[in-house]
PDB file of N, CA and C in Angstrom:
ATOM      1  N   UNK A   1       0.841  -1.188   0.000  1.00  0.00           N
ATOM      2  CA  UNK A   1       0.000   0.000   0.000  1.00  0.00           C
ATOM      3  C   UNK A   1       0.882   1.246   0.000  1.00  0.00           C
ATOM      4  N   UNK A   2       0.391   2.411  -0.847  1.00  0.00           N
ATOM      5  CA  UNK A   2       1.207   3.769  -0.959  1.00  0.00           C
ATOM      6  C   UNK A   2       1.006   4.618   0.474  1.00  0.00           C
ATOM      7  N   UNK A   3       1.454   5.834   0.936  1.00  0.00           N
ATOM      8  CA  UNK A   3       1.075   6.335   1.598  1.00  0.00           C
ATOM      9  C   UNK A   3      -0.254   7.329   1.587  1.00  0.00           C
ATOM     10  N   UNK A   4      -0.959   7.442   2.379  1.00  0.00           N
ATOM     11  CA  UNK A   4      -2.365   7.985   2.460  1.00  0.00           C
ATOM     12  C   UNK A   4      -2.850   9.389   2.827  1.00  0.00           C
ATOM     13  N   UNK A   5      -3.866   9.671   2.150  1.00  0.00           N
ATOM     14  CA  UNK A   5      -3.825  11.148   1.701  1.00  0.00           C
ATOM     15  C   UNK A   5      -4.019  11.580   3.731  1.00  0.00           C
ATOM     16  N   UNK A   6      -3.855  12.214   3.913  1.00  0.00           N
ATOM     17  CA  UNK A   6      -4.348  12.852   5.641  1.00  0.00           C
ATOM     18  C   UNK A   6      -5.159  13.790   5.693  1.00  0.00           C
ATOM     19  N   UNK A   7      -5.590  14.781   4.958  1.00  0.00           N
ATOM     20  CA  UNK A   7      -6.037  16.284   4.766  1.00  0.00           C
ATOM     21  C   UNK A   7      -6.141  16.950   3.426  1.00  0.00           C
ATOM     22  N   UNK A   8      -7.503  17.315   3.577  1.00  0.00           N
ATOM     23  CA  UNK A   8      -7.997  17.724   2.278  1.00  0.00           C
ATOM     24  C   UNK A   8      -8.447  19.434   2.375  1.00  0.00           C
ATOM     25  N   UNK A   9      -7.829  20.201   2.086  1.00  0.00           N
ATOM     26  CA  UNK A   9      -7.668  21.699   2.676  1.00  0.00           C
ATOM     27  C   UNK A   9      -8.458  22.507   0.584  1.00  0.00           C
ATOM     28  N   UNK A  10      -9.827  23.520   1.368  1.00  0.00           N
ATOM     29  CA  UNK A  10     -10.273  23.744   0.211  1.00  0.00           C
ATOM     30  C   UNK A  10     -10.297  25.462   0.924  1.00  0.00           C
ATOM     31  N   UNK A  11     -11.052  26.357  -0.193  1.00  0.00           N
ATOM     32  CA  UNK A  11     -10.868  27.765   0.765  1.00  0.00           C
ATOM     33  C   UNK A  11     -13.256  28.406   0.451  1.00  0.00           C
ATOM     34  N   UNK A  12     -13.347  29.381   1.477  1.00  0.00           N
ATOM     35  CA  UNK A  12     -14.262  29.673   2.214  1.00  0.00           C
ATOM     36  C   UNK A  12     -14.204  31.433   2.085  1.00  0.00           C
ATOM     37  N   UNK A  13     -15.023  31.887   1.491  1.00  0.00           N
ATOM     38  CA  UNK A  13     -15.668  33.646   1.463  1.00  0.00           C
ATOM     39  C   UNK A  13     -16.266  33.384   3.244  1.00  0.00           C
ATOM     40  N   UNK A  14     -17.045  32.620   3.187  1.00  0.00           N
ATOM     41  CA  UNK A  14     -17.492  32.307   4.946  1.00  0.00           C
ATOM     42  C   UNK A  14     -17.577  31.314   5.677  1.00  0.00           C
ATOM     43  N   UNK A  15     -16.809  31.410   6.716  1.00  0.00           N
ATOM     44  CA  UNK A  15     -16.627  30.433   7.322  1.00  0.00           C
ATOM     45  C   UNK A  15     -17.428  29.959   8.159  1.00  0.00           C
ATOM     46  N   UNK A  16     -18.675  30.711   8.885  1.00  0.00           N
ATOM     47  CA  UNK A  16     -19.346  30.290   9.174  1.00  0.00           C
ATOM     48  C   UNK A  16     -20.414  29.710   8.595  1.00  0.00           C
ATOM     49  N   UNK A  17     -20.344  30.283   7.258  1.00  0.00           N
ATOM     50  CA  UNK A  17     -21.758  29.556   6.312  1.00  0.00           C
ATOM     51  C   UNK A  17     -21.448  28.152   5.997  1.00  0.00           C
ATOM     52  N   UNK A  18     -19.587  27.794   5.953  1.00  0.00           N
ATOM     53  CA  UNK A  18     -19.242  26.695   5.330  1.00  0.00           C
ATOM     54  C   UNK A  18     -19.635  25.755   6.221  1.00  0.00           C
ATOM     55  N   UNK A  19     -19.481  26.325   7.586  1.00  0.00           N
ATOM     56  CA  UNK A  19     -19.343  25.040   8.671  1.00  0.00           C
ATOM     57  C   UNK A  19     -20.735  24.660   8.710  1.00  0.00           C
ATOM     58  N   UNK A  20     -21.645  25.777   8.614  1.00  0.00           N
ATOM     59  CA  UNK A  20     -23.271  24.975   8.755  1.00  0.00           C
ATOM     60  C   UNK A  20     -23.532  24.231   7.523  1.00  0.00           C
ATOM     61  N   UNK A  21     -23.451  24.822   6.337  1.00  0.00           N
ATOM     62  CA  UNK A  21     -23.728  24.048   4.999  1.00  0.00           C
ATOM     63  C   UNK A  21     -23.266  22.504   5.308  1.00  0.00           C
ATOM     64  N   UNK A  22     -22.077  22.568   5.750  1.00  0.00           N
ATOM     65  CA  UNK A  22     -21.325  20.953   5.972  1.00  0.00           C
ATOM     66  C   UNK A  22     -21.625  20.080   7.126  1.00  0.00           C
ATOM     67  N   UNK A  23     -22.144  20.824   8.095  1.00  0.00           N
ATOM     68  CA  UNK A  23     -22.248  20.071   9.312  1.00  0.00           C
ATOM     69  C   UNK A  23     -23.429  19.385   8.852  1.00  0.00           C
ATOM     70  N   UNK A  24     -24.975  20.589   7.938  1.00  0.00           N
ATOM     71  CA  UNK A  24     -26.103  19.610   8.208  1.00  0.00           C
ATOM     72  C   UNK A  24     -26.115  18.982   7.125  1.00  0.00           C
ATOM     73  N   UNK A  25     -25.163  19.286   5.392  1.00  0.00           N
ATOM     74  CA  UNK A  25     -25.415  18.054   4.695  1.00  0.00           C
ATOM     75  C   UNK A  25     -24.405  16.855   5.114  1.00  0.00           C
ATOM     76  N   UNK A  26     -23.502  16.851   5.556  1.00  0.00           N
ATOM     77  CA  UNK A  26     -22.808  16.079   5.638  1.00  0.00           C
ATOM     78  C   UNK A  26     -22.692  15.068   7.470  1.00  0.00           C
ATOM     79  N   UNK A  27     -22.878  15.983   8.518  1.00  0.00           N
ATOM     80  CA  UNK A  27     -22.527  15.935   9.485  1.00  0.00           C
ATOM     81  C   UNK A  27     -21.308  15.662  10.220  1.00  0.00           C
ATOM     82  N   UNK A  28     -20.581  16.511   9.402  1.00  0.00           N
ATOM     83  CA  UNK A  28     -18.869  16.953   9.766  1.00  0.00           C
ATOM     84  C   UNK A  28     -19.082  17.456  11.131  1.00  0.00           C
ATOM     85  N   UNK A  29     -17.775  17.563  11.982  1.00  0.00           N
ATOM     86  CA  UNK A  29     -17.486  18.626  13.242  1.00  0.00           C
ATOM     87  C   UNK A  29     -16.560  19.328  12.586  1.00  0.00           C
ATOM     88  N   UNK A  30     -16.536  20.535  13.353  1.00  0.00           N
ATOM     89  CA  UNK A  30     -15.865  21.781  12.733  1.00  0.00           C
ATOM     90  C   UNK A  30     -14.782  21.876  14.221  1.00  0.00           C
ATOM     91  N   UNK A  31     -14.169  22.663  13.955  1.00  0.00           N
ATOM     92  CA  UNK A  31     -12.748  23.585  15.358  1.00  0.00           C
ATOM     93  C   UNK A  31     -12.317  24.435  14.433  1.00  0.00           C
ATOM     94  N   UNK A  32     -12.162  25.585  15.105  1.00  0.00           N
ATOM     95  CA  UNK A  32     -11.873  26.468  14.252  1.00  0.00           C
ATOM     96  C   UNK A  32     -10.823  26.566  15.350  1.00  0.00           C
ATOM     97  N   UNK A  33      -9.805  27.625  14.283  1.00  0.00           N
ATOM     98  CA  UNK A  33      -8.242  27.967  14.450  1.00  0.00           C
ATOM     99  C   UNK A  33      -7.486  29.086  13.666  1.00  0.00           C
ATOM    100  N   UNK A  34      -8.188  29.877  14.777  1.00  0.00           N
ATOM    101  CA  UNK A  34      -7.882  31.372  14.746  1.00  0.00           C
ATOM    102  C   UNK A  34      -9.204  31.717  14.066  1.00  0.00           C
ATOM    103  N   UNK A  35      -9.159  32.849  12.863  1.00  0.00           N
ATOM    104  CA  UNK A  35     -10.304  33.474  12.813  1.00  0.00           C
ATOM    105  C   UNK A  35     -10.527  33.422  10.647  1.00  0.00           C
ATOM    106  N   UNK A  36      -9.475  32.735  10.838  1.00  0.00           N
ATOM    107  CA  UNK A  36      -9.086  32.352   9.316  1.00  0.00           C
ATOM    108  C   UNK A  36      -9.365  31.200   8.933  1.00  0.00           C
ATOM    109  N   UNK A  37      -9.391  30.030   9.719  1.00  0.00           N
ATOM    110  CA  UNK A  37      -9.361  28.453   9.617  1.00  0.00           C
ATOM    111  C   UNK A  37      -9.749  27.968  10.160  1.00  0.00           C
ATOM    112  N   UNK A  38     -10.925  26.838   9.653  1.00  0.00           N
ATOM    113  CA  UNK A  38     -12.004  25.610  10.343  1.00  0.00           C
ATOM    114  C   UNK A  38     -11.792  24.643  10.338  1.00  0.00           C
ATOM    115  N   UNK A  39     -10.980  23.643  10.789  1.00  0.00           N
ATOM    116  CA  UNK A  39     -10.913  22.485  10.292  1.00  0.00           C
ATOM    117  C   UNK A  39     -12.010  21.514  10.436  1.00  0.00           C
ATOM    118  N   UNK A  40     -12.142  20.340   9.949  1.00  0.00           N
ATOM    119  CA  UNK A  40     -12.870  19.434   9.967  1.00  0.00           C
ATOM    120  C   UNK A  40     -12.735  18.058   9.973  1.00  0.00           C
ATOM    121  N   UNK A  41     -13.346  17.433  10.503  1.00  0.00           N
ATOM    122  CA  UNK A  41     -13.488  15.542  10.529  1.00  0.00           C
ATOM    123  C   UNK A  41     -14.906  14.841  10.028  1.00  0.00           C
ATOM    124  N   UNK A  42     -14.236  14.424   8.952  1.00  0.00           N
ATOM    125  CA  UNK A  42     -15.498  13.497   8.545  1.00  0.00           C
ATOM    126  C   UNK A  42     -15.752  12.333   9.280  1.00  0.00           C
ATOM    127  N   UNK A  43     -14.991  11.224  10.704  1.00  0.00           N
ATOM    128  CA  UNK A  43     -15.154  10.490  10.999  1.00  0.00           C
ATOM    129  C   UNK A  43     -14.082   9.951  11.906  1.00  0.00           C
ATOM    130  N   UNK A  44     -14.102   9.343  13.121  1.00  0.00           N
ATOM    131  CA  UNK A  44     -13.091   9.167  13.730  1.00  0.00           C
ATOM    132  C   UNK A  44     -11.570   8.331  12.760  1.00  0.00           C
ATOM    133  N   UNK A  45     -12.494   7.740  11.730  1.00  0.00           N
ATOM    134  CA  UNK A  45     -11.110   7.515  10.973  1.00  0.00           C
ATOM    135  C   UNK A  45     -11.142   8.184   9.598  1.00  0.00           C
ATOM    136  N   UNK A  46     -11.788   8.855   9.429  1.00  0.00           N
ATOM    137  CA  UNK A  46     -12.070   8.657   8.016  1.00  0.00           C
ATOM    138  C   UNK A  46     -10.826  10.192   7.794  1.00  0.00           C
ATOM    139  N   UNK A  47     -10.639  10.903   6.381  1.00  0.00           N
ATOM    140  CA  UNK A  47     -10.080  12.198   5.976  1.00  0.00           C
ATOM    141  C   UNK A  47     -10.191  13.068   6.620  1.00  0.00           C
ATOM    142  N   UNK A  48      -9.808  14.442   7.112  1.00  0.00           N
ATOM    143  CA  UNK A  48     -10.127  15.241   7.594  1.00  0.00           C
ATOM    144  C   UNK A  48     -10.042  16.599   6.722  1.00  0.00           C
ATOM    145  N   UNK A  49      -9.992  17.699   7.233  1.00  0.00           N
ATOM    146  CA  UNK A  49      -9.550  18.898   6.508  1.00  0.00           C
ATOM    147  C   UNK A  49     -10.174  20.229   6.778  1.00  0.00           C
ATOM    148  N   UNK A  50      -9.820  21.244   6.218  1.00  0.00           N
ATOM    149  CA  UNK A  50     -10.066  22.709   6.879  1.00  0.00           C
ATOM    150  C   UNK A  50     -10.337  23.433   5.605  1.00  0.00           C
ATOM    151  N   UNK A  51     -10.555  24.393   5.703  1.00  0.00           N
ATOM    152  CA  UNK A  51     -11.195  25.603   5.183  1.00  0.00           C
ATOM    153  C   UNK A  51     -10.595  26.634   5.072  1.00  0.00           C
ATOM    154  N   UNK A  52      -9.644  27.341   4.409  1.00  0.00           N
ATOM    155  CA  UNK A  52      -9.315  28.484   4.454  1.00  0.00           C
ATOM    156  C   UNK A  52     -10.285  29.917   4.051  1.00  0.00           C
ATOM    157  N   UNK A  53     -10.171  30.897   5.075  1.00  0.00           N
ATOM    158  CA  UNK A  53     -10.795  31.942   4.689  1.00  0.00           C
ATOM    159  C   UNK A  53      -9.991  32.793   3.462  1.00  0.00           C
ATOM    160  N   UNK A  54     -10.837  32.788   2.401  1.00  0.00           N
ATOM    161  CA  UNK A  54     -10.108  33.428   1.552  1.00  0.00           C
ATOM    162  C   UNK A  54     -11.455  34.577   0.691  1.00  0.00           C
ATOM    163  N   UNK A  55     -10.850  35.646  -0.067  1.00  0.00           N
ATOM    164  CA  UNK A  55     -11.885  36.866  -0.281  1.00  0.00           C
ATOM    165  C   UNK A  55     -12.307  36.010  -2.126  1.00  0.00           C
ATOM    166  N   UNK A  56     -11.267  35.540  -2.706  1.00  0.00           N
ATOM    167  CA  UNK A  56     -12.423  34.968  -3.561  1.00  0.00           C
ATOM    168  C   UNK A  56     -11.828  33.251  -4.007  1.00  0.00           C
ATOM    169  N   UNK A  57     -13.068  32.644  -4.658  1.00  0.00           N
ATOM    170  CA  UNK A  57     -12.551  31.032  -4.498  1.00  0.00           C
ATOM    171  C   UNK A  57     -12.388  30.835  -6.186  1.00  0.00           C
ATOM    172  N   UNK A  58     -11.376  29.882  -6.278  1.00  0.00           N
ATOM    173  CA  UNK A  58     -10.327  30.105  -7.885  1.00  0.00           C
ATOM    174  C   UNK A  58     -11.228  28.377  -7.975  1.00  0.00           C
ATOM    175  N   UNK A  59     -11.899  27.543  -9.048  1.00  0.00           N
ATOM    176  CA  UNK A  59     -12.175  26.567  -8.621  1.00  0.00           C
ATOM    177  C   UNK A  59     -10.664  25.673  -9.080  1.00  0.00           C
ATOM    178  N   UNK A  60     -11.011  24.382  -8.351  1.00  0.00           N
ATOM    179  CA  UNK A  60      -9.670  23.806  -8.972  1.00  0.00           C
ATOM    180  C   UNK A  60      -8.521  23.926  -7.746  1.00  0.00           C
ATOM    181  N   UNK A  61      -8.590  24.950  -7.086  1.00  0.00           N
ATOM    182  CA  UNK A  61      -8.031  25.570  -5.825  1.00  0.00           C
ATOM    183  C   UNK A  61      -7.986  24.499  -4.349  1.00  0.00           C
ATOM    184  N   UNK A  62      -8.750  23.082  -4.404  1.00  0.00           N
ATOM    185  CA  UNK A  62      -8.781  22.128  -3.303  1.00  0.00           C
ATOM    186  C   UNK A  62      -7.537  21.428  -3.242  1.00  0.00           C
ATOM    187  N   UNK A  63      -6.652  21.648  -1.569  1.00  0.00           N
ATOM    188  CA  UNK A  63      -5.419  20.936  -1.791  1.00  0.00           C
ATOM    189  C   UNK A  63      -4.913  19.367  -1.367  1.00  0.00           C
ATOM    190  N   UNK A  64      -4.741  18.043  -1.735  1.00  0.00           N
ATOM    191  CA  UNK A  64      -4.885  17.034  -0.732  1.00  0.00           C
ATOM    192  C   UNK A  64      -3.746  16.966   0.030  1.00  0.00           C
ATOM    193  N   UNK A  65      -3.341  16.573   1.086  1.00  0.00           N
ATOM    194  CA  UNK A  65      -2.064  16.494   2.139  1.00  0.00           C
ATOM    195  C   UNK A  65      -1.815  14.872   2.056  1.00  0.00           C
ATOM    196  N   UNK A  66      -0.767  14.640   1.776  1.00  0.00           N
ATOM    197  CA  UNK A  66      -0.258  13.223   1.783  1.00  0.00           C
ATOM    198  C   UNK A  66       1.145  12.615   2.975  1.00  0.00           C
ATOM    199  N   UNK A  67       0.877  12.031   3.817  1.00  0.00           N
ATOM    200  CA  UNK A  67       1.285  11.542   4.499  1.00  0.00           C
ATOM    201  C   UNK A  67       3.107  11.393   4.521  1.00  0.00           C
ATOM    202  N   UNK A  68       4.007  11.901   4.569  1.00  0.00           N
ATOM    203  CA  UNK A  68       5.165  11.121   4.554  1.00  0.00           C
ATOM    204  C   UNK A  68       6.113  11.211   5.786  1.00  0.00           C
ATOM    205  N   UNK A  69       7.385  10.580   5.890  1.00  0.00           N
ATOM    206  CA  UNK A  69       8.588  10.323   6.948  1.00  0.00           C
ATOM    207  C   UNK A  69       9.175  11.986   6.710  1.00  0.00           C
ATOM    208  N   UNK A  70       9.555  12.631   5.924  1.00  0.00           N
ATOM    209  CA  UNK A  70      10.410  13.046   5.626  1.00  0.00           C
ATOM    210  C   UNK A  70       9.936  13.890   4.565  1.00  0.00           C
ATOM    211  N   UNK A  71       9.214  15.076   4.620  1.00  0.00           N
ATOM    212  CA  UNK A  71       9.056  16.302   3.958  1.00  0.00           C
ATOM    213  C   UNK A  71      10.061  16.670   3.095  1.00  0.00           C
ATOM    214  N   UNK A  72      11.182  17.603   3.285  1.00  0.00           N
ATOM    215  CA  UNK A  72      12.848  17.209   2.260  1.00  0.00           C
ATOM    216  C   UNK A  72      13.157  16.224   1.381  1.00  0.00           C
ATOM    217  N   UNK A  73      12.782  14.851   2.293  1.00  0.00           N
ATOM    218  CA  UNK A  73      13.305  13.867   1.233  1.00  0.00           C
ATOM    219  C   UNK A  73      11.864  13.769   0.113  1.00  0.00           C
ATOM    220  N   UNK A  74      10.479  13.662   0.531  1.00  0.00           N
ATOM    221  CA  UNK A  74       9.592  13.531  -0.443  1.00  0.00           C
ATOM    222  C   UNK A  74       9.802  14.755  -1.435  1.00  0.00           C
ATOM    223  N   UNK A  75      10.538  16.138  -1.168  1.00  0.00           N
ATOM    224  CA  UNK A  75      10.321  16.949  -2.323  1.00  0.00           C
ATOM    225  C   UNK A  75      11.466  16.350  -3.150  1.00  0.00           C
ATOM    226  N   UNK A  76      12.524  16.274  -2.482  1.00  0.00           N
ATOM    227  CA  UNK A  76      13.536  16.439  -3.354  1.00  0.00           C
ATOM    228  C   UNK A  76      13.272  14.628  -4.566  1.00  0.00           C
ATOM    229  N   UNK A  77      12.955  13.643  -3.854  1.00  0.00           N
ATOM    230  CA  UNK A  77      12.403  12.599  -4.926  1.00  0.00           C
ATOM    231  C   UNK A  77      11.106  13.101  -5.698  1.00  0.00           C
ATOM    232  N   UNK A  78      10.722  13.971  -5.660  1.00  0.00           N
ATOM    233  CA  UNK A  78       9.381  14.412  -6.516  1.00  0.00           C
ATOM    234  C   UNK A  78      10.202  15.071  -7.467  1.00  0.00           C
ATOM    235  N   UNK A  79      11.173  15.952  -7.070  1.00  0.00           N
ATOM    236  CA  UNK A  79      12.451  16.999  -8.133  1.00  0.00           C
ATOM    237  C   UNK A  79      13.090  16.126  -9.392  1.00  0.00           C
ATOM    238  N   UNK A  80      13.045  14.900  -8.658  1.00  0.00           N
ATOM    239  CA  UNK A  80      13.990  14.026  -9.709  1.00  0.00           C
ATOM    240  C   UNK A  80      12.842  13.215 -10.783  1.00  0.00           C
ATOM    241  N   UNK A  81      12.115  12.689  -9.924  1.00  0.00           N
ATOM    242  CA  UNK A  81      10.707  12.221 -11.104  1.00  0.00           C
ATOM    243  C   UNK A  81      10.213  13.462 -11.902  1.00  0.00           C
ATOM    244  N   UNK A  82      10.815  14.871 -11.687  1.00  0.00           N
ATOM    245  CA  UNK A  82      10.123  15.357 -12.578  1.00  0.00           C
ATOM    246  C   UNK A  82       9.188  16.731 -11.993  1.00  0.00           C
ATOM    247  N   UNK A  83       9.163  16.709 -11.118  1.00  0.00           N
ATOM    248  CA  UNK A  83       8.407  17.748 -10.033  1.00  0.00           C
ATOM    249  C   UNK A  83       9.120  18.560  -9.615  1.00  0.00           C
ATOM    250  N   UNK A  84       8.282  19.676  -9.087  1.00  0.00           N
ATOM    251  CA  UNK A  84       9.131  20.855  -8.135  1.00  0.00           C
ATOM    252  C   UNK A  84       8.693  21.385  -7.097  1.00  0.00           C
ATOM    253  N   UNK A  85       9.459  21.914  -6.257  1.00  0.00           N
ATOM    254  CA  UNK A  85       9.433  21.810  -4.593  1.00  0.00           C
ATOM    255  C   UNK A  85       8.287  23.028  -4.430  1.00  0.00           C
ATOM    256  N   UNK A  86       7.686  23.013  -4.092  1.00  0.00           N
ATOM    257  CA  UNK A  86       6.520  24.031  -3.654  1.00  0.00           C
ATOM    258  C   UNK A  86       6.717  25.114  -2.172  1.00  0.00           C
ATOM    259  N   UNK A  87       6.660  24.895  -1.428  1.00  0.00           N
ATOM    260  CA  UNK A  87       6.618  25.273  -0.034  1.00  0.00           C
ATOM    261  C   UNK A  87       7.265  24.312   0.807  1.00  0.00           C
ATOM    262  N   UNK A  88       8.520  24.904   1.364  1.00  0.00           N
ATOM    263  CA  UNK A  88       9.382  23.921   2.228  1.00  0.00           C
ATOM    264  C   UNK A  88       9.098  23.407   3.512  1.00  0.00           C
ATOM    265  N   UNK A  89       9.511  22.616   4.337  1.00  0.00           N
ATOM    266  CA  UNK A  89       8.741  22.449   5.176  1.00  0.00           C
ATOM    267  C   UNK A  89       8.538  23.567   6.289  1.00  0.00           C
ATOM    268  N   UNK A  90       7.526  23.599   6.808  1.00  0.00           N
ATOM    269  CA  UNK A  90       6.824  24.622   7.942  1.00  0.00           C
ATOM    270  C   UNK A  90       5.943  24.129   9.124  1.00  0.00           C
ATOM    271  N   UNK A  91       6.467  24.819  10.511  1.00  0.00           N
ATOM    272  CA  UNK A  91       6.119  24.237  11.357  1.00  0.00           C
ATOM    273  C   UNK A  91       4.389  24.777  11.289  1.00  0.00           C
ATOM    274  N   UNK A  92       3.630  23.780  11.774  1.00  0.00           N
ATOM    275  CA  UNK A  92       1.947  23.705  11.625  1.00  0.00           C
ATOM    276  C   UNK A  92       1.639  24.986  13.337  1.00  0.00           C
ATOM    277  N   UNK A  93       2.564  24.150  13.977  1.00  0.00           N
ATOM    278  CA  UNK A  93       1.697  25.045  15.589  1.00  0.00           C
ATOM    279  C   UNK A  93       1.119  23.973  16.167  1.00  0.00           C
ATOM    280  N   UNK A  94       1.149  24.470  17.572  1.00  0.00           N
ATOM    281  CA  UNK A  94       0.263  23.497  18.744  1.00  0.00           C
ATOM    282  C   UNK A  94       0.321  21.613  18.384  1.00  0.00           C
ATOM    283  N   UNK A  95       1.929  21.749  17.997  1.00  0.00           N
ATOM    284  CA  UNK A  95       1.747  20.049  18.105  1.00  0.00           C
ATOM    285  C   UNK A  95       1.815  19.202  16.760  1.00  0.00           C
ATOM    286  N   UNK A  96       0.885  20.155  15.886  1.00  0.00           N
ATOM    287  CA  UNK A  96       0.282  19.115  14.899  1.00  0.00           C
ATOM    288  C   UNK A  96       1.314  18.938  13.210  1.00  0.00           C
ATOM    289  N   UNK A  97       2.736  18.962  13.737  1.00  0.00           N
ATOM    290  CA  UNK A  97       3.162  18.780  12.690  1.00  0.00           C
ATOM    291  C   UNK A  97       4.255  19.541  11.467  1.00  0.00           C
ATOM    292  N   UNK A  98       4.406  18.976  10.661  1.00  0.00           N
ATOM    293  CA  UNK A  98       4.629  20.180   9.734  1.00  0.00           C
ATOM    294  C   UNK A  98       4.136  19.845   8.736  1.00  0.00           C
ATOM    295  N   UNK A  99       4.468  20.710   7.387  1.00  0.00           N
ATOM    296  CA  UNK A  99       3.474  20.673   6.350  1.00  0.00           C
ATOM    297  C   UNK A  99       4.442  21.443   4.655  1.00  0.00           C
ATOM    298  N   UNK A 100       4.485  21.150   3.717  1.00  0.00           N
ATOM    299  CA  UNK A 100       4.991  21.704   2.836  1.00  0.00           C
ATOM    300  C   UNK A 100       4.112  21.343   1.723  1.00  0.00           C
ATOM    301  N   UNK A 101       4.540  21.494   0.286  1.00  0.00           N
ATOM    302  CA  UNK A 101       4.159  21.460  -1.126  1.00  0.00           C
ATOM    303  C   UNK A 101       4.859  20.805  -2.049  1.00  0.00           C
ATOM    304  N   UNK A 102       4.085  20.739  -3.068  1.00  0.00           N
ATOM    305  CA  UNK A 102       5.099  20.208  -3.941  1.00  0.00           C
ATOM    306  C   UNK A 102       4.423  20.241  -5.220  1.00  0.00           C
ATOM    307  N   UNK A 103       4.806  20.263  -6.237  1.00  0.00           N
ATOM    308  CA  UNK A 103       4.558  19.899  -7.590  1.00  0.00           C
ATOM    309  C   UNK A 103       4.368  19.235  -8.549  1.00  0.00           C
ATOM    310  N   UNK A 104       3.738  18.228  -9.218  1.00  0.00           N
ATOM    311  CA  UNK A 104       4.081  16.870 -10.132  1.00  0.00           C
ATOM    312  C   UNK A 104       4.327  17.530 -11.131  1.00  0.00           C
ATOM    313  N   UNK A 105       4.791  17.069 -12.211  1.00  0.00           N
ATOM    314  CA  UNK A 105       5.264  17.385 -13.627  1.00  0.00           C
ATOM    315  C   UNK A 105       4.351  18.187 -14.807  1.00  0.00           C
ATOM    316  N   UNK A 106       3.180  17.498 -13.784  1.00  0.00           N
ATOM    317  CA  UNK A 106       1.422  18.404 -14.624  1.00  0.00           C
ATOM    318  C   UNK A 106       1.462  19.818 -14.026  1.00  0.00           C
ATOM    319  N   UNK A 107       2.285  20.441 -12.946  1.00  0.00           N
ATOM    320  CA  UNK A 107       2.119  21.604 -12.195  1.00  0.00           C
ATOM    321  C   UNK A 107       0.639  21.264 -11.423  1.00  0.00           C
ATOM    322  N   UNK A 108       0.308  20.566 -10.647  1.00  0.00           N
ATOM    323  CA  UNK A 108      -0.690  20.146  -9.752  1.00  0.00           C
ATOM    324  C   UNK A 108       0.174  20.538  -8.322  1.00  0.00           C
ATOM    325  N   UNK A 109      -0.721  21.211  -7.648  1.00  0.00           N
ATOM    326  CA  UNK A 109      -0.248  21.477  -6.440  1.00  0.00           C
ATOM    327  C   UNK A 109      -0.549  20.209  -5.372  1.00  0.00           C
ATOM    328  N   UNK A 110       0.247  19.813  -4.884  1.00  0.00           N
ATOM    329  CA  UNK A 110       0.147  18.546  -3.389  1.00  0.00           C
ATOM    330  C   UNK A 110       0.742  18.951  -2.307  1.00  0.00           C
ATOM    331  N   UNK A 111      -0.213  18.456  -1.486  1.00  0.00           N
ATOM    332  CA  UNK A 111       0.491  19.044   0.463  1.00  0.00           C
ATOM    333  C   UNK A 111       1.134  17.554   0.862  1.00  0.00           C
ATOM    334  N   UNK A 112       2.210  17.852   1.716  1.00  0.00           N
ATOM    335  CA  UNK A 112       2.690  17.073   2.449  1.00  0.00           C
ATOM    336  C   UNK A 112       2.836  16.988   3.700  1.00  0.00           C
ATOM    337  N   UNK A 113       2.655  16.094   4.267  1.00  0.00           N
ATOM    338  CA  UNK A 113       2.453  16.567   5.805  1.00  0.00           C
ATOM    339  C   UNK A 113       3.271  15.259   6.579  1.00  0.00           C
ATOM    340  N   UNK A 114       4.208  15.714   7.677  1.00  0.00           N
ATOM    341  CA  UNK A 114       5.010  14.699   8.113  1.00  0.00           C
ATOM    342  C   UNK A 114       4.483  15.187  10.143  1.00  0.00           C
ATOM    343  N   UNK A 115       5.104  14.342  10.582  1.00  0.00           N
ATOM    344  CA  UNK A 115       4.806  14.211  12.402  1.00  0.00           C
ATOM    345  C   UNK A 115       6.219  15.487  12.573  1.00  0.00           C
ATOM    346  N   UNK A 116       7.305  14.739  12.015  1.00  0.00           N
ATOM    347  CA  UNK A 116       8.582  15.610  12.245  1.00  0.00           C
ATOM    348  C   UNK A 116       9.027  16.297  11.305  1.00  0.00           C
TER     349      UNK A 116
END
């Protein structure tokens, strides 16, 4: 098995409209974090993901976060298949991680997200 997507990060004109729209079609929980960002859980196991507040939405703009050891080492093997490094790694806050970017050869944006 490959490694697995963790977080699915899309963006929000309102954040409070998003969280009700989603809570009652879907019945997501929301936490918000700070006054910019909602995250969400579809299920004690299932994907999770957040919401960025942003002033307008580009479609196409939804980012997935993929699981790896080693943020650095996943860009720089994405560099050599053909890809390019997006956003280096960055500490998340309160615990949860870090997080960077990256590129495939199509110019598709991908998140990466490691523990360390």
């Amino acid at each position: 098995m490959g490694k697995e997507i963790n977080h699915i990060e899309l963006n929000s004109k309102d954040l409070m409209a998003t969280k009700k729209f989603y809570s009652r079609l879907f019945g997501w929980q929301f936490q918000m974090f700070g006054d910019n960002y909602a995250m969400f859980k579809t299920s004690k196991k299932g994907v999770g993901g957040g919401f960025n507040l942003a002033k307008k939405i580009t479609p196409g703009t939804t980012t997935f976060y993929v699981t790896v050891q080693n943020i650095p080492d996943a860009q720089k093997k994405a560099v050599q298949l053909g890809g390019k490094i997006g956003q280096r790694k960055k500490a998340i806050g309160g615990g949860m991680g870090y997080w960077g970017t990256l590129k495939d050869p199509h110019g598709n944006l991908i998140g990466i997200w490691s523990q360390k």
